[in-house]
PDB file of N, CA and C in Angstrom:
ATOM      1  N   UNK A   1     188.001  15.665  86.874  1.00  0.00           N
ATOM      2  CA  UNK A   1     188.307  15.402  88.269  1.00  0.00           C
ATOM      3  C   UNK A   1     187.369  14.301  88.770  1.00  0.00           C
ATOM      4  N   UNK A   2     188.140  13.614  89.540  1.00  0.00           N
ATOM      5  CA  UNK A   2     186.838  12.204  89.930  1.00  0.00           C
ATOM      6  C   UNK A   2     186.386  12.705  91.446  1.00  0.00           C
ATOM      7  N   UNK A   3     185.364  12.258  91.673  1.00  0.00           N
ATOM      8  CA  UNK A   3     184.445  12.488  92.777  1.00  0.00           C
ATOM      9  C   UNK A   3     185.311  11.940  93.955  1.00  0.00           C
ATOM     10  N   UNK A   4     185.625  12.981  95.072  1.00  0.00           N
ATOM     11  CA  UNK A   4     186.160  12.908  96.213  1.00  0.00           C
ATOM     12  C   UNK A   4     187.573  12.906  96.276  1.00  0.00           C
ATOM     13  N   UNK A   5     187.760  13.335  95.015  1.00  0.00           N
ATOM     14  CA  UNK A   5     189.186  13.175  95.363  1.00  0.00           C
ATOM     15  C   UNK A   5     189.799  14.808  95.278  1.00  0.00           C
ATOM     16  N   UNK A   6     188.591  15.995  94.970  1.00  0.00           N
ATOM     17  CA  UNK A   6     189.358  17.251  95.105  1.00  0.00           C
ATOM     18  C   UNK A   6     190.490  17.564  94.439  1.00  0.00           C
ATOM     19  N   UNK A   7     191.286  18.665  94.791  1.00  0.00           N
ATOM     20  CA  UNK A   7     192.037  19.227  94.116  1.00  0.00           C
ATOM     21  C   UNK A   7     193.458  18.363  94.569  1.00  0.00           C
ATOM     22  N   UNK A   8     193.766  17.494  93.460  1.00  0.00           N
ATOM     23  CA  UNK A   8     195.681  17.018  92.952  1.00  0.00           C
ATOM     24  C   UNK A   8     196.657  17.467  93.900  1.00  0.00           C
ATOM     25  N   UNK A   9     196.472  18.924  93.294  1.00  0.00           N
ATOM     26  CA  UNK A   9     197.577  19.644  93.578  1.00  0.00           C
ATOM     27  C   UNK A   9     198.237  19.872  95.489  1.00  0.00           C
ATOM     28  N   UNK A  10     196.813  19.350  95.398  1.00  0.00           N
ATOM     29  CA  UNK A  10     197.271  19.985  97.279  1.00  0.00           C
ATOM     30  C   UNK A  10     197.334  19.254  97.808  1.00  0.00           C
ATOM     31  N   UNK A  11     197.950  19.427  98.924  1.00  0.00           N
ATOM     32  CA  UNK A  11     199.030  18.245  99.373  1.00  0.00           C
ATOM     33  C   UNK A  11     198.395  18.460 100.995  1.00  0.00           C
ATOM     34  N   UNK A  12     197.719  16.899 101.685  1.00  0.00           N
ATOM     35  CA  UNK A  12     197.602  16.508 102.490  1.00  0.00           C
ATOM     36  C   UNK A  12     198.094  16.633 103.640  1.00  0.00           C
ATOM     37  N   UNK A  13     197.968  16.907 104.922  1.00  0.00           N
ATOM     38  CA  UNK A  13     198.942  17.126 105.690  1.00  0.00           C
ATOM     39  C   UNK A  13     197.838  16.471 107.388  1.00  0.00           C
ATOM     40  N   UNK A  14     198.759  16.097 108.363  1.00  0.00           N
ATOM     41  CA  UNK A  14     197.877  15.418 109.341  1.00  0.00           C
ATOM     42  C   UNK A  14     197.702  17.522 109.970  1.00  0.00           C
ATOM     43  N   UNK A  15     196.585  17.322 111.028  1.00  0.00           N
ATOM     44  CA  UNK A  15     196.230  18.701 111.451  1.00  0.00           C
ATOM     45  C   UNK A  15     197.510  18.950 112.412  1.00  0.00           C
ATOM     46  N   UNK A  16     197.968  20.253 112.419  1.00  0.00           N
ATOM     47  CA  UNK A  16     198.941  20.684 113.197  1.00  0.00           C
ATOM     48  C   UNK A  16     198.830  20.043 114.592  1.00  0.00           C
ATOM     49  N   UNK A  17     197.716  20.011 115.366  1.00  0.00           N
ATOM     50  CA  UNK A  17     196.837  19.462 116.303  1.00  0.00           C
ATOM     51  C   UNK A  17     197.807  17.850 116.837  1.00  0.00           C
ATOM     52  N   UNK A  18     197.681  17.222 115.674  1.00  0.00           N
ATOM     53  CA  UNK A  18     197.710  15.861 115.835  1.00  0.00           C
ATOM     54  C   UNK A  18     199.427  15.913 115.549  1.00  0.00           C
ATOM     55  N   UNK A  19     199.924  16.909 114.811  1.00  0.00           N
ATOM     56  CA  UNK A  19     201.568  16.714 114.365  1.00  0.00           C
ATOM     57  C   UNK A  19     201.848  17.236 116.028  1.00  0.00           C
ATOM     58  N   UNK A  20     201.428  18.019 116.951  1.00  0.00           N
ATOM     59  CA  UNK A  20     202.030  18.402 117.778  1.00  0.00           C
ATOM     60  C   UNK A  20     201.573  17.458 119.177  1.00  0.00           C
ATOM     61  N   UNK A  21     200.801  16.541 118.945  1.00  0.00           N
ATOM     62  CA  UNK A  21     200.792  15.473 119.985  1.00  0.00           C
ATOM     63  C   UNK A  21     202.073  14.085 119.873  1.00  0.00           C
ATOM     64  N   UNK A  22     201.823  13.683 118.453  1.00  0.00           N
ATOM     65  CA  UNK A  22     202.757  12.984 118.128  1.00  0.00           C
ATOM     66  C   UNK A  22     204.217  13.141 118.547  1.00  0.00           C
ATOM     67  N   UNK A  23     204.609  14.276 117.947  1.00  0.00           N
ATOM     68  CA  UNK A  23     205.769  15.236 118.757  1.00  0.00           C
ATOM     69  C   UNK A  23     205.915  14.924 120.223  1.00  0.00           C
ATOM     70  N   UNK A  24     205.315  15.560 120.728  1.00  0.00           N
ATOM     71  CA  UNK A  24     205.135  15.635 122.205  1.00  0.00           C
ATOM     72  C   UNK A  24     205.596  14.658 123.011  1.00  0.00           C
ATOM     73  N   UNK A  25     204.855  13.500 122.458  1.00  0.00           N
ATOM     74  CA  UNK A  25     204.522  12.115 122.775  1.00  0.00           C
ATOM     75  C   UNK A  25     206.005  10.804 122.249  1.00  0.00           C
ATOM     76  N   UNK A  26     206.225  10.994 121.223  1.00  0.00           N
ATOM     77  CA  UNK A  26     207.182  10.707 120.728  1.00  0.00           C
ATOM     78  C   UNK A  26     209.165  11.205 121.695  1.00  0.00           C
ATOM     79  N   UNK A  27     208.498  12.348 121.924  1.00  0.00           N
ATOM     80  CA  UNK A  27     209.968  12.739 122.468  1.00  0.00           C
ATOM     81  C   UNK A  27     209.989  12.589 124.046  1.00  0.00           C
ATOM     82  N   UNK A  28     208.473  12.046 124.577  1.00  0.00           N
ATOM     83  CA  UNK A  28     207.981  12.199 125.790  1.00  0.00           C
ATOM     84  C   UNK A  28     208.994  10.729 126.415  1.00  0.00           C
ATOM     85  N   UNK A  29     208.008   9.411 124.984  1.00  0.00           N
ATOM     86  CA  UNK A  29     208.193   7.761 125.588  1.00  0.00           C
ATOM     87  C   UNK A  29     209.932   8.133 125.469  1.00  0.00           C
ATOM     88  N   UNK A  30     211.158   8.704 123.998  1.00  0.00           N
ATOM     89  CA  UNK A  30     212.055   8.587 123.799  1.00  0.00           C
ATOM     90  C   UNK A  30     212.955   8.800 125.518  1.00  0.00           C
ATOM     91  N   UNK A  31     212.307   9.895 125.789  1.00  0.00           N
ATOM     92  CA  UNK A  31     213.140  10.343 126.833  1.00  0.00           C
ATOM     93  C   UNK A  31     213.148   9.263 127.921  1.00  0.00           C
ATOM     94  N   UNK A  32     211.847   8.953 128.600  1.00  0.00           N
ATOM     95  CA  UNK A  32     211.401   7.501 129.410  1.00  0.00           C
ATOM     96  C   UNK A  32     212.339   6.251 129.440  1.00  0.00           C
ATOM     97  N   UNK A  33     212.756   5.892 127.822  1.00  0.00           N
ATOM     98  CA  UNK A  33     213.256   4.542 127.924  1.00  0.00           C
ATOM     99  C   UNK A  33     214.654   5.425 127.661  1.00  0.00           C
ATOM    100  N   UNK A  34     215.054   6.468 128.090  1.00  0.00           N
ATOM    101  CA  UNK A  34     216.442   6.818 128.093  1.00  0.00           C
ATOM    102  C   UNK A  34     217.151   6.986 126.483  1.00  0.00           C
ATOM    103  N   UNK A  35     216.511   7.299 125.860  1.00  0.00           N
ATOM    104  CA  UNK A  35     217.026   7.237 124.118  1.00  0.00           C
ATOM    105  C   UNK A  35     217.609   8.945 123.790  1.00  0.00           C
ATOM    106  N   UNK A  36     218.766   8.844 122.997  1.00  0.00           N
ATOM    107  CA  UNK A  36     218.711   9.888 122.550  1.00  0.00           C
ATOM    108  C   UNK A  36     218.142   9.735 120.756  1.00  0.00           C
ATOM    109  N   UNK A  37     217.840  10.816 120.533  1.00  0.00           N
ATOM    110  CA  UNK A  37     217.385  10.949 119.030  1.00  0.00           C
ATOM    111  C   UNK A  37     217.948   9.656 118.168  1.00  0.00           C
ATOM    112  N   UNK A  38     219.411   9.819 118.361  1.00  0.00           N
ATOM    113  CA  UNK A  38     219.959   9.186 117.260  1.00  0.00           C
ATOM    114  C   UNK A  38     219.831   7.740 117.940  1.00  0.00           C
ATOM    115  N   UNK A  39     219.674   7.876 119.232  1.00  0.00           N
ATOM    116  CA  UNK A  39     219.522   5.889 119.554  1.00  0.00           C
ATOM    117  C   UNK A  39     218.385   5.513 118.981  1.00  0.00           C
ATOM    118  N   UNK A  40     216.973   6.749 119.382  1.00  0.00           N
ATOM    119  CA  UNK A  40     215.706   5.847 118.657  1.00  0.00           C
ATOM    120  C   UNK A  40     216.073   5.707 117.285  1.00  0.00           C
ATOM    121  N   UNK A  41     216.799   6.719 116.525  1.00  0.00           N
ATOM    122  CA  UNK A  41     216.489   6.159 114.938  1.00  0.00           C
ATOM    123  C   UNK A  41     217.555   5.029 114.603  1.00  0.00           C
ATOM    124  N   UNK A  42     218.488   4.498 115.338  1.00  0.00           N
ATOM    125  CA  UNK A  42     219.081   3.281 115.198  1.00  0.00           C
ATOM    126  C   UNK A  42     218.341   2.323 115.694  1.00  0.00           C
ATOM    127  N   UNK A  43     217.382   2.297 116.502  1.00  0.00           N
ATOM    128  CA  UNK A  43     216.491   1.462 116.578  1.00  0.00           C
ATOM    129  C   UNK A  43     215.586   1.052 115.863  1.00  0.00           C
ATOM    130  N   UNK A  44     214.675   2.212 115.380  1.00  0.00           N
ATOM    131  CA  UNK A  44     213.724   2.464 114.055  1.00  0.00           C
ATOM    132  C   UNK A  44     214.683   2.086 112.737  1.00  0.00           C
ATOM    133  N   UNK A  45     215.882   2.224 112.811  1.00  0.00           N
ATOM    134  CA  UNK A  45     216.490   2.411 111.149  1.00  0.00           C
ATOM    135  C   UNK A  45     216.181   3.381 110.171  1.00  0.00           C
ATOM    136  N   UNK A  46     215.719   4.272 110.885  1.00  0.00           N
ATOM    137  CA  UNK A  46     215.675   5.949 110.391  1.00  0.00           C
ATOM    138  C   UNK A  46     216.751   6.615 110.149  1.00  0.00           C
ATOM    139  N   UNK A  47     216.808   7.871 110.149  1.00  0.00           N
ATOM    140  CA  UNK A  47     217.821   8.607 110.116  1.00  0.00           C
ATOM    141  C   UNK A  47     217.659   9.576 111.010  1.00  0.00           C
ATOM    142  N   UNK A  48     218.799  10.408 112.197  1.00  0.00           N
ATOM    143  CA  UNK A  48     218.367  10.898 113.716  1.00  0.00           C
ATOM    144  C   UNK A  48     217.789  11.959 112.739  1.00  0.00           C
ATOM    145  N   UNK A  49     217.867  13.069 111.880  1.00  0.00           N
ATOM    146  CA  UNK A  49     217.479  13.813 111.757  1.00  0.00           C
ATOM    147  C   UNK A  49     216.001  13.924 111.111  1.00  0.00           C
ATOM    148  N   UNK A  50     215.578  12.670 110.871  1.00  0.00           N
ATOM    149  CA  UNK A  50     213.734  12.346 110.994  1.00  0.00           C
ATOM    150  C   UNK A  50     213.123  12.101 112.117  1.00  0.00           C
ATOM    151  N   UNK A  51     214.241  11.971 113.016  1.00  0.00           N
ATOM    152  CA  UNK A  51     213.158  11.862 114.205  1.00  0.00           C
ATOM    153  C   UNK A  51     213.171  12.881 114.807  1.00  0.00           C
ATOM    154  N   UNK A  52     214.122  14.043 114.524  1.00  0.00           N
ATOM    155  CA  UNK A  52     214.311  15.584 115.179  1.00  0.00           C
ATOM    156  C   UNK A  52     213.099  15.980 114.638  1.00  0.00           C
ATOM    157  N   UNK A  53     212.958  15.897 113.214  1.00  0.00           N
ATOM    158  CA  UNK A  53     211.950  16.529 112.049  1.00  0.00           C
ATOM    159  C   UNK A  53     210.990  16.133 113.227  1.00  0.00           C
ATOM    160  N   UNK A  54     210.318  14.592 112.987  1.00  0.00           N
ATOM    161  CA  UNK A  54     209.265  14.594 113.934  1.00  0.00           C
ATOM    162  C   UNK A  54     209.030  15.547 115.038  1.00  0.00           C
ATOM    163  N   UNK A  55     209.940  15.696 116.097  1.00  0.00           N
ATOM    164  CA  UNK A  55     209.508  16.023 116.990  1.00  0.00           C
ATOM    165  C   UNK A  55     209.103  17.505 117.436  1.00  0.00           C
ATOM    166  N   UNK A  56     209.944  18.439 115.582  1.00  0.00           N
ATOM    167  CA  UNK A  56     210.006  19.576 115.582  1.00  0.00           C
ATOM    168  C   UNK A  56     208.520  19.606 115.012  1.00  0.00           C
ATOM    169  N   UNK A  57     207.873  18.955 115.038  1.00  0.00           N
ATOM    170  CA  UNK A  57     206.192  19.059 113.862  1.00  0.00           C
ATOM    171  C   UNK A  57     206.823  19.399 112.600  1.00  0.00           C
ATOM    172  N   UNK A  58     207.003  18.668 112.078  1.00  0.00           N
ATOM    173  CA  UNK A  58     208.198  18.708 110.860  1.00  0.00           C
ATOM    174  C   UNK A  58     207.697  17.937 109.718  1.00  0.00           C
ATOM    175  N   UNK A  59     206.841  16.616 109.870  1.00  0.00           N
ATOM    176  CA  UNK A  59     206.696  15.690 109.075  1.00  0.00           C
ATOM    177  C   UNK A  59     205.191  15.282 109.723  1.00  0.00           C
ATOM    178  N   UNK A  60     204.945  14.556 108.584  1.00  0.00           N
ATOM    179  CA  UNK A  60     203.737  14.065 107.995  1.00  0.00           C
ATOM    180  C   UNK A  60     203.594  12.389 107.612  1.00  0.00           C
ATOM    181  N   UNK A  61     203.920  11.950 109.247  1.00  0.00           N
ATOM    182  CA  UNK A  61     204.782  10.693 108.894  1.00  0.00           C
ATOM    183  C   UNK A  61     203.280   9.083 108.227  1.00  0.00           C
ATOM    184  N   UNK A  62     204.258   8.343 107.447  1.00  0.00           N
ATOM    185  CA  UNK A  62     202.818   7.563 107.189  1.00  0.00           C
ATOM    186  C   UNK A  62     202.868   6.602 108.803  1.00  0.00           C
ATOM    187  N   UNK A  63     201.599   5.379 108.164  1.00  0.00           N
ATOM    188  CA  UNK A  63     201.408   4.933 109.133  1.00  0.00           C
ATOM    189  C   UNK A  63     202.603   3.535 109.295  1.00  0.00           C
ATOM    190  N   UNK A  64     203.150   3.250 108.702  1.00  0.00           N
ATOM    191  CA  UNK A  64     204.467   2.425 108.760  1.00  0.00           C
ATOM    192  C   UNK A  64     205.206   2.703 109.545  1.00  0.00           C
ATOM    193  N   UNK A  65     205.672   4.287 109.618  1.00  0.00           N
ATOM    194  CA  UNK A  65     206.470   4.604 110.138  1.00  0.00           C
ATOM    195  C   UNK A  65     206.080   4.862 111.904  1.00  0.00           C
ATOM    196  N   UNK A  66     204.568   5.054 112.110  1.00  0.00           N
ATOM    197  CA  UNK A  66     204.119   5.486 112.826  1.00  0.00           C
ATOM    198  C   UNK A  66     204.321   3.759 113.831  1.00  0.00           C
ATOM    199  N   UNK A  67     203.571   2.566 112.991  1.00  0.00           N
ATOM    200  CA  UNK A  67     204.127   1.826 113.805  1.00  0.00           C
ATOM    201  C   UNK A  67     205.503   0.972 114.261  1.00  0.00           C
ATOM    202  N   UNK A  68     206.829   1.834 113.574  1.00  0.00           N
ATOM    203  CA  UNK A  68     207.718   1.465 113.655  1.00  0.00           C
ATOM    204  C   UNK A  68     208.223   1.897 115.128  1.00  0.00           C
ATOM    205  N   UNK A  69     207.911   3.087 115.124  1.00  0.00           N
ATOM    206  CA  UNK A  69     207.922   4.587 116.217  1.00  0.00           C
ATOM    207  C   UNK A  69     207.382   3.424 117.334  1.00  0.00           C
ATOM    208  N   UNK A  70     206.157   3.173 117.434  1.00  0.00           N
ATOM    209  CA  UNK A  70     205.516   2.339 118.555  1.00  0.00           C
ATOM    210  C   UNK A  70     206.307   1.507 119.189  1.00  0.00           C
ATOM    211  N   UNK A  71     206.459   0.508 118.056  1.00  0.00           N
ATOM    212  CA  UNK A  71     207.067  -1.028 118.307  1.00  0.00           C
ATOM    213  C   UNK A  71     208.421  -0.458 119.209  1.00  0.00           C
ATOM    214  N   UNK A  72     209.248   0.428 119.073  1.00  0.00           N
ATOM    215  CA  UNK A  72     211.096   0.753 119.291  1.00  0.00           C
ATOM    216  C   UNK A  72     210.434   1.209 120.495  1.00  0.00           C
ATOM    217  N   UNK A  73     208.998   2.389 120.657  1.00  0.00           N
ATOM    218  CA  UNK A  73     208.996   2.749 122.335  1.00  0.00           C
ATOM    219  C   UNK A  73     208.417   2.282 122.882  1.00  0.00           C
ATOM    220  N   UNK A  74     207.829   1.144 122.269  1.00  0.00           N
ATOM    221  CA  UNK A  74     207.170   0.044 123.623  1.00  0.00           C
ATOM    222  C   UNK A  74     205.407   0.393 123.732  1.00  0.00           C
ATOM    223  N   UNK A  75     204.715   1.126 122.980  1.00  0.00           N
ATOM    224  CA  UNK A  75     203.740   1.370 123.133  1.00  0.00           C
ATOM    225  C   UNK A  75     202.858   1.642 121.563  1.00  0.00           C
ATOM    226  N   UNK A  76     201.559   1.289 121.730  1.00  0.00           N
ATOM    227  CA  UNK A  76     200.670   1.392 120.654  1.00  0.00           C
ATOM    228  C   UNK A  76     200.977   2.485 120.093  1.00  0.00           C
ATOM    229  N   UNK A  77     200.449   2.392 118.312  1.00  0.00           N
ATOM    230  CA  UNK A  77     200.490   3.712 117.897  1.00  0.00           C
ATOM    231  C   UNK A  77     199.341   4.652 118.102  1.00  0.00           C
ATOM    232  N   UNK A  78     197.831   4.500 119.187  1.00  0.00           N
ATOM    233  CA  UNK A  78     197.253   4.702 119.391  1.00  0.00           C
ATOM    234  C   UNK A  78     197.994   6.091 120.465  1.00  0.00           C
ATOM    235  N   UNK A  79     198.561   5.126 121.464  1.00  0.00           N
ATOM    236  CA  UNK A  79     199.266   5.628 122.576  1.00  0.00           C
ATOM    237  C   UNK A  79     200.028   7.225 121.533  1.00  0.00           C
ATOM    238  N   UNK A  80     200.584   7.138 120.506  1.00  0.00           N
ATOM    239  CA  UNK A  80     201.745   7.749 119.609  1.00  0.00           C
ATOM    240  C   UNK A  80     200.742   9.305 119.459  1.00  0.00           C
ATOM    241  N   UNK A  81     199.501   9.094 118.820  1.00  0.00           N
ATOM    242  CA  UNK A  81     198.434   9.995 118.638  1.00  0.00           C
ATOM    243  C   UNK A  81     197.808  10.226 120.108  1.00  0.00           C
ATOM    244  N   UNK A  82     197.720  10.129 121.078  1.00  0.00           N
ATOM    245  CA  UNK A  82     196.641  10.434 121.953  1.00  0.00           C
ATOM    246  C   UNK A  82     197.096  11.266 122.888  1.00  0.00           C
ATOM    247  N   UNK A  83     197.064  12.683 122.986  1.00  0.00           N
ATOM    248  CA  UNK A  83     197.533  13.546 124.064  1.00  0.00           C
ATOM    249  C   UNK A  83     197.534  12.894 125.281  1.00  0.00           C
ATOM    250  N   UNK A  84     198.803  12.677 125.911  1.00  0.00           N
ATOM    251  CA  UNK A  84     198.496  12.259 127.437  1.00  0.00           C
ATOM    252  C   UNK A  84     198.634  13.297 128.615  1.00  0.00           C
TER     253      UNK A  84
END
């Protein structure tokens, strides 16, 4: 095993904490600029039922996606993470 990298097997996940701001926040701006699910993910080029996932604390999204999410609602991905 190499130093810092711990156990393989287990699988990473952002803290429930931070999946349920994102959420929050995500379905907060969607609603704001008038989007339904499936408009943001035609915007993003997702699929609507990843952005349900999201909002259900569902996913473990990377950061690509995180600033894709931004760019479509008009706000940092800072803004995306930060309880408001």
């Amino acid at each position: 095993m190499q130093p810092g990298y711990g156990n393989r097997a287990a699988v990473r996940r952002a803290s429930s904490n931070l999946r349920k701001i994102l959420a929050a926040n995500v379905r907060g701006y969607r609603k704001k600029h008038g989007l339904s699910q499936e408009g943001l993910a035609d915007q993003c080029e997702l699929h609507r039922t990843y952005i349900g996932s999201i909002e259900r604390c569902e996913r473990n999204v990377t950061l690509s996606t995180l600033e894709v999410l931004a760019n479509a609602l008009q706000v940092s991905v800072p803004d995306l993470l930060t309880r408001r």
